[in-house]
PDB file of N, CA and C in Angstrom:
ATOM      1  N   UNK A   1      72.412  79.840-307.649  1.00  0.00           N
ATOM      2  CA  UNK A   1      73.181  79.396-306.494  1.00  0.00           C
ATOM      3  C   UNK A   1      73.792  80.633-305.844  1.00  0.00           C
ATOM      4  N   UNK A   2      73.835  80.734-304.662  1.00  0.00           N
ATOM      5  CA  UNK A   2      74.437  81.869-303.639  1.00  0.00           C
ATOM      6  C   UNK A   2      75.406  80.833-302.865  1.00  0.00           C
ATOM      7  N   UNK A   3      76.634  81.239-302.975  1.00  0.00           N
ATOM      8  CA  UNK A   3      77.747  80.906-302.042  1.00  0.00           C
ATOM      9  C   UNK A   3      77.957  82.038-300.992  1.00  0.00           C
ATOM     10  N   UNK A   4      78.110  82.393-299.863  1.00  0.00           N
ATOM     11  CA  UNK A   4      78.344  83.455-298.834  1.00  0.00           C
ATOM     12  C   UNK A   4      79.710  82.905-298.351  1.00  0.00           C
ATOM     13  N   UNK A   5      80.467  84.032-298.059  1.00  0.00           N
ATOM     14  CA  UNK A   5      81.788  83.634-296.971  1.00  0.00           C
ATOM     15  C   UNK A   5      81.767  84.760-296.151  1.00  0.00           C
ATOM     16  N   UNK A   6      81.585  83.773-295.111  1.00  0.00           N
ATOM     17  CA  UNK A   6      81.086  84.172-293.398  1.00  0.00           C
ATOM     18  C   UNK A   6      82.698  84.720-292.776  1.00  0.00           C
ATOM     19  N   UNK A   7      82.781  85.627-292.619  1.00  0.00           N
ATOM     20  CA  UNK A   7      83.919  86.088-291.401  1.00  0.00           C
ATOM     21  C   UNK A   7      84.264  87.694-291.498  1.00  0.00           C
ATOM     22  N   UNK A   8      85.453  88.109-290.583  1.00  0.00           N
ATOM     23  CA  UNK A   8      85.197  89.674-290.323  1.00  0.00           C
ATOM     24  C   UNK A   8      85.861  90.307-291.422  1.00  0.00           C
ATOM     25  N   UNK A   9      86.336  89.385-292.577  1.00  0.00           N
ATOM     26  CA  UNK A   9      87.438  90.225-293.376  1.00  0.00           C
ATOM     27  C   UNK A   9      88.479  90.098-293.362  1.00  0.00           C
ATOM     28  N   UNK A  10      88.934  89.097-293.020  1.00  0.00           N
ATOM     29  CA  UNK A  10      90.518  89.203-292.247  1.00  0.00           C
ATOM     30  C   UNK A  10      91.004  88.083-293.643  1.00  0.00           C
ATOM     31  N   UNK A  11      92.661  88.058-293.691  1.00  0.00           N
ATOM     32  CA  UNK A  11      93.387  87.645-294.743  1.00  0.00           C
ATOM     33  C   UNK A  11      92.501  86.275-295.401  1.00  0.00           C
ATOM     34  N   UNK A  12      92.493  85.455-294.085  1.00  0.00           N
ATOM     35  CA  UNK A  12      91.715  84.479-294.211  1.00  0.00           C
ATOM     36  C   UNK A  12      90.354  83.967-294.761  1.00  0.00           C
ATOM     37  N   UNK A  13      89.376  85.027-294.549  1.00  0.00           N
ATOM     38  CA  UNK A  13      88.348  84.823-295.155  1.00  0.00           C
ATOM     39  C   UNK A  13      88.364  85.658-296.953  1.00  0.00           C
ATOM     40  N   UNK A  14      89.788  86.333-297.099  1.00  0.00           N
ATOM     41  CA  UNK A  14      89.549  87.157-298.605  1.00  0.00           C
ATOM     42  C   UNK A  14      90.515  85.989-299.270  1.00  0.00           C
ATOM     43  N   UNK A  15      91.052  85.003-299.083  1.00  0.00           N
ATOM     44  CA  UNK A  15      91.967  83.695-299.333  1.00  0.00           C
ATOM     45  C   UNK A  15      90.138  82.687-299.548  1.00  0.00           C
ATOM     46  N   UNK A  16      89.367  82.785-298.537  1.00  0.00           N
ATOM     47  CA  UNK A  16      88.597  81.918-299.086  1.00  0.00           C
ATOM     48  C   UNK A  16      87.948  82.321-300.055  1.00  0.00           C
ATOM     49  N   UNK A  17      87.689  84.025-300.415  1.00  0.00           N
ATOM     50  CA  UNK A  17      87.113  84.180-300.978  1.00  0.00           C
ATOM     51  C   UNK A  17      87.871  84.174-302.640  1.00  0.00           C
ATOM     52  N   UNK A  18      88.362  84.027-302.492  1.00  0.00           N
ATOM     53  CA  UNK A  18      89.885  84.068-303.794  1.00  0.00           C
ATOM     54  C   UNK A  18      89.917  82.487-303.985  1.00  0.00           C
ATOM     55  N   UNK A  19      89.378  81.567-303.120  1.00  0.00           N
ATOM     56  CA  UNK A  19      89.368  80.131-303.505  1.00  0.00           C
ATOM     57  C   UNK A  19      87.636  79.613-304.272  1.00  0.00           C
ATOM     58  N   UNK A  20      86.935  80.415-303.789  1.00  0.00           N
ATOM     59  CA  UNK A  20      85.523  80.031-304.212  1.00  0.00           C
ATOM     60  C   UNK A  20      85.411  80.214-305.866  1.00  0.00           C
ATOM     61  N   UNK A  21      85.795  81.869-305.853  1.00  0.00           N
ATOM     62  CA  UNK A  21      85.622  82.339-307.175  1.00  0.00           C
ATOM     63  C   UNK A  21      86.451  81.310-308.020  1.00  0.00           C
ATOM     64  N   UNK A  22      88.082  81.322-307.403  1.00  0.00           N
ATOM     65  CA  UNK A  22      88.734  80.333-308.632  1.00  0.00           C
ATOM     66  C   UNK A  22      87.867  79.006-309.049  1.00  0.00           C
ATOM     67  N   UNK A  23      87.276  78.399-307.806  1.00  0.00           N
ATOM     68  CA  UNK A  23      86.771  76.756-308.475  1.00  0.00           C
ATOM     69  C   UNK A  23      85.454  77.223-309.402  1.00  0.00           C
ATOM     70  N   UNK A  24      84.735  78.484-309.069  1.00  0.00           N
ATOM     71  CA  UNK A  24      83.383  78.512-309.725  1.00  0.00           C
ATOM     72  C   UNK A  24      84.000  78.682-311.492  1.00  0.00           C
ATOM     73  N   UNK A  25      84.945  79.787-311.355  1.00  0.00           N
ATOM     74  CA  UNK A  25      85.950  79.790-312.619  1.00  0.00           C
ATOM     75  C   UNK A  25      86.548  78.903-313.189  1.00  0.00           C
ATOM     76  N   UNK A  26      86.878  77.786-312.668  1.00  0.00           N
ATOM     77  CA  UNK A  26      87.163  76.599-313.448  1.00  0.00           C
ATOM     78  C   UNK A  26      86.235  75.771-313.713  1.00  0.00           C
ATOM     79  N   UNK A  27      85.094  75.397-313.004  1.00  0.00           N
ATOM     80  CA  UNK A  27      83.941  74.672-313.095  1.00  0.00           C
ATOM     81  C   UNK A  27      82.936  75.188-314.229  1.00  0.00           C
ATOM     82  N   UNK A  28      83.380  76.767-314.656  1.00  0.00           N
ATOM     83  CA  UNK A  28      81.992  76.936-315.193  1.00  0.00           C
ATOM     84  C   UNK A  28      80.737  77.177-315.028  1.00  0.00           C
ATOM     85  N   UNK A  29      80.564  77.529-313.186  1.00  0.00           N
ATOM     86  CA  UNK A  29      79.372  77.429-313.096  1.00  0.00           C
ATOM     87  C   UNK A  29      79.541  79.427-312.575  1.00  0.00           C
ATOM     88  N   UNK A  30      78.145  79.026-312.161  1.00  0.00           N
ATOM     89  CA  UNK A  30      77.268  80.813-312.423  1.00  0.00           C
ATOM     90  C   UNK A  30      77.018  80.898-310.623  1.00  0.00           C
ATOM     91  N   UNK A  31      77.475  82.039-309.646  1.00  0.00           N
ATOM     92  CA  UNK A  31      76.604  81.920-308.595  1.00  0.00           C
ATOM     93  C   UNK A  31      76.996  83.462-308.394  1.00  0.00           C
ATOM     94  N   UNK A  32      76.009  83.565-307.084  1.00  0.00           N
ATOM     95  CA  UNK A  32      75.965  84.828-306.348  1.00  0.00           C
ATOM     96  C   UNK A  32      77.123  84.646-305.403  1.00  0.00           C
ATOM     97  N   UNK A  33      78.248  85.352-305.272  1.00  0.00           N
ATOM     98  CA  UNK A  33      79.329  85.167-304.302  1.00  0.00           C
ATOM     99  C   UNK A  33      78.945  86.778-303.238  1.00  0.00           C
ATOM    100  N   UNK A  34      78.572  86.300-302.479  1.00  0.00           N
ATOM    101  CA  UNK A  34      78.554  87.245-301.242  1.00  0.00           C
ATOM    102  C   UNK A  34      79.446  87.481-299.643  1.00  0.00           C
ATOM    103  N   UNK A  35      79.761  88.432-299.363  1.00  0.00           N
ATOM    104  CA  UNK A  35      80.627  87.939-298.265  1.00  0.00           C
ATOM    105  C   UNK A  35      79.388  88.842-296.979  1.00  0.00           C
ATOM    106  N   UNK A  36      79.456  87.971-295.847  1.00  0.00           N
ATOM    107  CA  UNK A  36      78.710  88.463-294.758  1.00  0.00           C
ATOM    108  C   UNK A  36      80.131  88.627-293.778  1.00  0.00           C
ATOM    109  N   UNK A  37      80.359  89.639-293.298  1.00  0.00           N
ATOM    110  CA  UNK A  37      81.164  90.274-292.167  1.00  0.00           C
ATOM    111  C   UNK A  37      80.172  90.986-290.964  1.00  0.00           C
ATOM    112  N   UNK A  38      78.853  91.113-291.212  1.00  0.00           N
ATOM    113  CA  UNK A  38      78.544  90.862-289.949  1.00  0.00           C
ATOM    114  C   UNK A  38      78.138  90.537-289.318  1.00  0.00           C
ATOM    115  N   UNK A  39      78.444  90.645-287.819  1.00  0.00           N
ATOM    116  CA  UNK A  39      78.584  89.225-286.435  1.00  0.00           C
ATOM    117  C   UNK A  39      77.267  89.011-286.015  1.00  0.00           C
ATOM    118  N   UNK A  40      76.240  89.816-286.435  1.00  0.00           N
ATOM    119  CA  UNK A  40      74.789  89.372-286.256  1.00  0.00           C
ATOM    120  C   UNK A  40      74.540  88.126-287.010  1.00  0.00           C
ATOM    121  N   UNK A  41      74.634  88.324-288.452  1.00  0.00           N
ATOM    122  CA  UNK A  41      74.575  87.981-289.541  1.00  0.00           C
ATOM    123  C   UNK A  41      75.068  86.270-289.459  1.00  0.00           C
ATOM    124  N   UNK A  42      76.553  86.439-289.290  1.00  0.00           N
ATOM    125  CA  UNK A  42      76.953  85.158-288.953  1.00  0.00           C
ATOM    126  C   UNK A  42      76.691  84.542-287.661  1.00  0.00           C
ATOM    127  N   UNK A  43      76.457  84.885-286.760  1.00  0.00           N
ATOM    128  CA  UNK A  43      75.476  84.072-285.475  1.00  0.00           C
ATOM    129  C   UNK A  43      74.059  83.552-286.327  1.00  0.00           C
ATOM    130  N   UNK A  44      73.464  84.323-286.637  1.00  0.00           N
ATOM    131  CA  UNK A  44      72.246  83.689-287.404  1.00  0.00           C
ATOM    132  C   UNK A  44      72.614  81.994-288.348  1.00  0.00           C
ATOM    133  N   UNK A  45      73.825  82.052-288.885  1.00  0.00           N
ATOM    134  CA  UNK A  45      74.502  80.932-289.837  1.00  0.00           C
ATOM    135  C   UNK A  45      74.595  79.989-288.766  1.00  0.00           C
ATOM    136  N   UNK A  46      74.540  80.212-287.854  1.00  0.00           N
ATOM    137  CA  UNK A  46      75.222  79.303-286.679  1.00  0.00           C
ATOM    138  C   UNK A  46      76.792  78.710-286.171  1.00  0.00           C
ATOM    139  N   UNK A  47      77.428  79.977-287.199  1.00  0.00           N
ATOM    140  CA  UNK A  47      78.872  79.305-287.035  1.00  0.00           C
ATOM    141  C   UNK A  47      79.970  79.570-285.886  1.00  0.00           C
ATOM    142  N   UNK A  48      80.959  78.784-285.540  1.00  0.00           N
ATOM    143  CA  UNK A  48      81.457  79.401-284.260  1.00  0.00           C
ATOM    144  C   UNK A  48      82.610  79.491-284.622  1.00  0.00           C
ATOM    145  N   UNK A  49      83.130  79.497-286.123  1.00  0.00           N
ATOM    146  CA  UNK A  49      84.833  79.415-286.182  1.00  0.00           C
ATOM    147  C   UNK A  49      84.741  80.284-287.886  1.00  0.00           C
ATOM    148  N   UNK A  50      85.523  81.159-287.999  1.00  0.00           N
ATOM    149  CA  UNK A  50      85.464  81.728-289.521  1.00  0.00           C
ATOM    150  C   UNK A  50      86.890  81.174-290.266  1.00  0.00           C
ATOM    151  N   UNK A  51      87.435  81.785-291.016  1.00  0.00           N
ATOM    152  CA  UNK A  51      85.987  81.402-291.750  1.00  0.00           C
ATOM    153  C   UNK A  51      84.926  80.367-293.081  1.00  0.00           C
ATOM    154  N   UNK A  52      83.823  80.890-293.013  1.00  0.00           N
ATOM    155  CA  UNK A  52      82.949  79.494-293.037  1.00  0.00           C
ATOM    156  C   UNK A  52      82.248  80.001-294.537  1.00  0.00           C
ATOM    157  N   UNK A  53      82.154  78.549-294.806  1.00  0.00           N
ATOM    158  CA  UNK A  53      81.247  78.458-296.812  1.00  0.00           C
ATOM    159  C   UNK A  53      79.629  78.415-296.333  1.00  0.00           C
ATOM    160  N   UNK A  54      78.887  79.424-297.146  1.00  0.00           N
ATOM    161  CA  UNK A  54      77.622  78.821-297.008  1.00  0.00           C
ATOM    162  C   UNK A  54      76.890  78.413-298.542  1.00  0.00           C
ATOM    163  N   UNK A  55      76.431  77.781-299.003  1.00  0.00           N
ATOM    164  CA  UNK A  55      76.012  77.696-299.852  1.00  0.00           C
ATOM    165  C   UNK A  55      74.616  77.368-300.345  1.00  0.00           C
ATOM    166  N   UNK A  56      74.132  77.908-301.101  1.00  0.00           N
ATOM    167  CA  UNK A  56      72.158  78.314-300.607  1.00  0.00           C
ATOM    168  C   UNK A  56      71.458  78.260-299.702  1.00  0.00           C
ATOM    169  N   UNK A  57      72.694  78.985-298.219  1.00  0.00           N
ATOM    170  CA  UNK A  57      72.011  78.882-297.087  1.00  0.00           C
ATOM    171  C   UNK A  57      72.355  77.834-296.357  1.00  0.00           C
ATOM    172  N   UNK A  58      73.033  76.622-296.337  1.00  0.00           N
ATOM    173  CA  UNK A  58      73.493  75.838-295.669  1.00  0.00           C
ATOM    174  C   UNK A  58      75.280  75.950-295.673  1.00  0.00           C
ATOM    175  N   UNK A  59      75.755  75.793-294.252  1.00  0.00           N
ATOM    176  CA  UNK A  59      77.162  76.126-294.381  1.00  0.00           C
ATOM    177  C   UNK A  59      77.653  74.681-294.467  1.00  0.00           C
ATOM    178  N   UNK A  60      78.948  74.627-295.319  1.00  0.00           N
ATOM    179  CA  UNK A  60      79.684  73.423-295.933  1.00  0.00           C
ATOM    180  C   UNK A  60      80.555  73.561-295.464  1.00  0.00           C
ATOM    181  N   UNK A  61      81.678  74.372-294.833  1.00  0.00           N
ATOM    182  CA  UNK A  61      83.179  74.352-294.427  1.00  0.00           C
ATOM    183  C   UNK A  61      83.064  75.421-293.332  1.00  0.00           C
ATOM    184  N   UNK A  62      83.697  75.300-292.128  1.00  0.00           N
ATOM    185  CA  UNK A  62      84.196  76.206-291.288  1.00  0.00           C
ATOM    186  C   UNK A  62      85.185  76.035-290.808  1.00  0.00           C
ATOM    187  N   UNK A  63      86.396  77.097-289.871  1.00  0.00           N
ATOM    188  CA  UNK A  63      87.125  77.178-289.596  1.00  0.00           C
ATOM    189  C   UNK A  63      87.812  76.713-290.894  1.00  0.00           C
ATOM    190  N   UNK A  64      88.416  77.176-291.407  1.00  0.00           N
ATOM    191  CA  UNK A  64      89.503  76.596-292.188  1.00  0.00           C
ATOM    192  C   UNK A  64      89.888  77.302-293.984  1.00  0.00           C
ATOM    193  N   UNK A  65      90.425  77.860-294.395  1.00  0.00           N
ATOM    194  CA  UNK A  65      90.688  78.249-295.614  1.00  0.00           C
ATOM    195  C   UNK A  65      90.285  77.566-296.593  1.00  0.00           C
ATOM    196  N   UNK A  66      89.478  76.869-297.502  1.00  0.00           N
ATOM    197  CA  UNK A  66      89.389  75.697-298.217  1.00  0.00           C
ATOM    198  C   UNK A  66      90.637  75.945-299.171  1.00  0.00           C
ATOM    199  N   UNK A  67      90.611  74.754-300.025  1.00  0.00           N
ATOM    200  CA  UNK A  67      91.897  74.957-301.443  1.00  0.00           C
ATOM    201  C   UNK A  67      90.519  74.906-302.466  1.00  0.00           C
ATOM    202  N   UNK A  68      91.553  75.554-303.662  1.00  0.00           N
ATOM    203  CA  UNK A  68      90.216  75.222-304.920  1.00  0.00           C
ATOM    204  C   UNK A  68      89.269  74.260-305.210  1.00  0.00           C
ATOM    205  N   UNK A  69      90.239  72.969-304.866  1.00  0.00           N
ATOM    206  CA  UNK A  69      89.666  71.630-305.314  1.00  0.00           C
ATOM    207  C   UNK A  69      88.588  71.252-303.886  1.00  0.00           C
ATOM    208  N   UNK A  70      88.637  71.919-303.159  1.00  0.00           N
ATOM    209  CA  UNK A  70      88.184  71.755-301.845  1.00  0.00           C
ATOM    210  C   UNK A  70      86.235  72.392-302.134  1.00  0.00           C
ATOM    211  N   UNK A  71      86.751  73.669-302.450  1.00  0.00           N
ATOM    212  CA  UNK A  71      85.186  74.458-302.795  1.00  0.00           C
ATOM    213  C   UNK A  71      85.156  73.474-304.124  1.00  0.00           C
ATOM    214  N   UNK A  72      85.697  73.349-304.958  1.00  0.00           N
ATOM    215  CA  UNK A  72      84.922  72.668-306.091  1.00  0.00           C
ATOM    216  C   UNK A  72      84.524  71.353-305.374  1.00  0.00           C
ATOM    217  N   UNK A  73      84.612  70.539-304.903  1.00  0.00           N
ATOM    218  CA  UNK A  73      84.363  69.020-304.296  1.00  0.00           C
ATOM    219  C   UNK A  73      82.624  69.684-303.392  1.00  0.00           C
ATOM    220  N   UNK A  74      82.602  70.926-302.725  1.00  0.00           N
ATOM    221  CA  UNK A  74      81.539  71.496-302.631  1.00  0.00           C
ATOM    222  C   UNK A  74      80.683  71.809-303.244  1.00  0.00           C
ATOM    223  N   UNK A  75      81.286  72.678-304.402  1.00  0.00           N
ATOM    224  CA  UNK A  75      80.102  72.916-305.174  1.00  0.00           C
ATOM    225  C   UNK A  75      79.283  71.924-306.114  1.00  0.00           C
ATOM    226  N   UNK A  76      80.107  70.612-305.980  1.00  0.00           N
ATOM    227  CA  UNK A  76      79.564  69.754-306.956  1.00  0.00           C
ATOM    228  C   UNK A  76      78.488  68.611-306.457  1.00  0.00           C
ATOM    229  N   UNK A  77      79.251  69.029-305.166  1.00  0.00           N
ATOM    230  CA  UNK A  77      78.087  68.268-304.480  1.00  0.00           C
ATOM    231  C   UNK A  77      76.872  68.639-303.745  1.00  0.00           C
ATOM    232  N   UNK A  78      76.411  70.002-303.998  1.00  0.00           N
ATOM    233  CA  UNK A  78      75.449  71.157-303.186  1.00  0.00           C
ATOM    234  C   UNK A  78      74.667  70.689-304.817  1.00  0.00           C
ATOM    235  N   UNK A  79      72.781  71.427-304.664  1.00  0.00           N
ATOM    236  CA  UNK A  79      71.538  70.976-305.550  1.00  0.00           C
ATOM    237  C   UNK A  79      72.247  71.835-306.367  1.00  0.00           C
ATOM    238  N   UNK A  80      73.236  73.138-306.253  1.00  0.00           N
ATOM    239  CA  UNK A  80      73.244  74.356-307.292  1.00  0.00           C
ATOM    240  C   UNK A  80      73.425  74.407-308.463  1.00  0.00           C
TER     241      UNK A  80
END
């Protein structure tokens, strides 16, 4: 499983990224955590608000910080 978090870096997207890792850390599960910051990159995702969850390539959350229980309710419900 590859999770990506789409945005330029800013407080917001290192808060999501500090929320992904915690639920994968409580869940137990195994993934590739990648962050894409750039704006090519995320136009390709199709997203218009950061920042955004992708997960094996399909994005699950944008605009918005998730909470732990938020990416875990994601990850449990993605094939990964």
């Amino acid at each position: 499983m590859e999770v990506a978090i789409l945005g330029p870096g800013c407080a917001r997207c290192r808060a999501t990224e500090k929320a992904v890792r915690e639920a994968l850390r409580e869940m137990g599960k195994e993934a590739t955590v990648v962050k894409v910051e750039d704006i090519k990159e995320m136009i390709r995702y199709g997203i218009s608000m950061t920042p955004a969850v992708a997960i094996d390539g399909t994005i699950r959350l944008a605009g918005k910080v998730p909470s732990v229980e938020e990416v875990k309710d994601l990850l449990s419900t993605s094939s990964g």
